[in-house]
Protein backbone atom coordinates (compact mmCIF):
# COMPACT_ATOMS: atom_id res chain seq x y z
CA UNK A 1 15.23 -0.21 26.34
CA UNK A 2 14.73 1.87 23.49
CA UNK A 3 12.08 2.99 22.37
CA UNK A 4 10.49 1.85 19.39
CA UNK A 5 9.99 4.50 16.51
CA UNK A 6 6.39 5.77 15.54
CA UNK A 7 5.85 4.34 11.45
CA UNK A 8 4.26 7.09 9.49
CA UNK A 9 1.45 5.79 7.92
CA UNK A 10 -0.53 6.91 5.24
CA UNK A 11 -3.75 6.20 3.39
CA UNK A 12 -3.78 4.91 -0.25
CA UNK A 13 -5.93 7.46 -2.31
CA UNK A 14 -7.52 4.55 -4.29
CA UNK A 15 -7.79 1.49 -2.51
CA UNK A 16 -8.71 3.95 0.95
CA UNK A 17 -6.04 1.84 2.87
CA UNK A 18 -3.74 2.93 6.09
CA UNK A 19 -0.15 1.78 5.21
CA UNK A 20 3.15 2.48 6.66
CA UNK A 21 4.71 5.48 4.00
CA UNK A 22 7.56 3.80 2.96
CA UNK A 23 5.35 0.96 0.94
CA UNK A 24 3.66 3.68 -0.71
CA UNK A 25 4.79 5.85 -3.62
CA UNK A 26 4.04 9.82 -3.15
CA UNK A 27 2.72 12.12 -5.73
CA UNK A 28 3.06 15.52 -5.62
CA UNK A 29 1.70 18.78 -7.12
CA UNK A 30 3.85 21.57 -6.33
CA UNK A 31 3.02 25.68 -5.96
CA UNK A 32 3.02 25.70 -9.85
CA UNK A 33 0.71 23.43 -10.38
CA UNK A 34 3.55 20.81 -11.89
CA UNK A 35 2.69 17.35 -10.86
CA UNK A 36 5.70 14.62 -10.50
CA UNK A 37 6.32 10.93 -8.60
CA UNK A 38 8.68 11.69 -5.22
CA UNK A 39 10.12 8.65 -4.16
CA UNK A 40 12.06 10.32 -1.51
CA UNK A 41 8.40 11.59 -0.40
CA UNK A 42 10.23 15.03 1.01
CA UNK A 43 9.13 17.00 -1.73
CA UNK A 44 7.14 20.15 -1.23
CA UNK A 45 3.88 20.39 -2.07
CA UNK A 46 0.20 18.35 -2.14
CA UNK A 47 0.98 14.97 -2.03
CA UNK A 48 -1.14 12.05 -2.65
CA UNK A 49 -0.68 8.06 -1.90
CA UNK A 50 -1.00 5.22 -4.17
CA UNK A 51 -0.36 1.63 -2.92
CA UNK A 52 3.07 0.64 -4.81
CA UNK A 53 0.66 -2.00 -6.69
CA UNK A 54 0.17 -2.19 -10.80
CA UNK A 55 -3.49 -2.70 -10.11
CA UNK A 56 -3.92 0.43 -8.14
CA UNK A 57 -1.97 2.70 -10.31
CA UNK A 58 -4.51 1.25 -13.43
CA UNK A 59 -7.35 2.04 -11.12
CA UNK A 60 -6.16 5.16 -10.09
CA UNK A 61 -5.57 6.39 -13.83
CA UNK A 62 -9.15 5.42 -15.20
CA UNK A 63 -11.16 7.26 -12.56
CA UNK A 64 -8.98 9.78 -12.29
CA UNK A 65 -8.31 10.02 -8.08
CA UNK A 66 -5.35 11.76 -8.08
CA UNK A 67 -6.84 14.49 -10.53
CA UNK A 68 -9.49 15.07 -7.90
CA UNK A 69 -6.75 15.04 -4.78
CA UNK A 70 -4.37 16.79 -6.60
CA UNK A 71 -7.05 19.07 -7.97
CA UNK A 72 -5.07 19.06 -11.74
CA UNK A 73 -4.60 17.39 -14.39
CA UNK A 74 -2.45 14.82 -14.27
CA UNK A 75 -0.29 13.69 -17.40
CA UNK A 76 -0.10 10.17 -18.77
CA UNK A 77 3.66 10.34 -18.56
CA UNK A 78 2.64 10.78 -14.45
CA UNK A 79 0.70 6.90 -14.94
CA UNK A 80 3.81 5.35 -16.95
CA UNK A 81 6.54 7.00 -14.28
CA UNK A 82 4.50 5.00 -11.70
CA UNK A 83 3.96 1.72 -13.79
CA UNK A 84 7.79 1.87 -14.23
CA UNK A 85 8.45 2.30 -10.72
CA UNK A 86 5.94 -1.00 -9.65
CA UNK A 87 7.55 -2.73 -12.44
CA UNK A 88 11.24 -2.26 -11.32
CA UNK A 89 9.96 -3.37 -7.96
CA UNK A 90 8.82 -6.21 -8.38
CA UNK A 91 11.55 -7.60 -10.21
């Protein structure tokens, strides 16, 4: 019998949840302090979680979570990326 494969899981940085990583969307700051969305979630650097949810990405822009994770300051065109990304999926 095979056995079955261990899911990765991963806390949401706003809503504080454990989820599998593949129903989350990872944000990354890398060694120069640039901050962009990995959807492959390989990228180097700090990552953060956010649940692949509109309402959590709006949360997660007005009090500023991933600012504080990612210790910088993260660019509105970050929060739309993200919006975009929830948007496409739900479609």
């Amino acid at each position: 019998m095979a056995k079955k494969r261990k899911v990765p899981m991963r806390k949401c940085v706003v809503t504080n949840e454990m989820k599998p990583k593949k129903e989350l969307i990872r944000i990354v700051r890398n060694n120069e302090g640039e901050v962009f969305v990995d959807p492959t979630g390989k990228k180097n650097g700090r990552g953060a979680y956010l649940t692949r949810d509109l309402d959590v990405i709006l949360k997660a822009e007005s009090t500023k979570v991933l600012e504080r994770h990612l210790e910088v300051k993260v660019d509105a065109a970050i929060y739309e990326e993200l919006k975009q990304l929830v948007a496409g999926n739900e479609s």
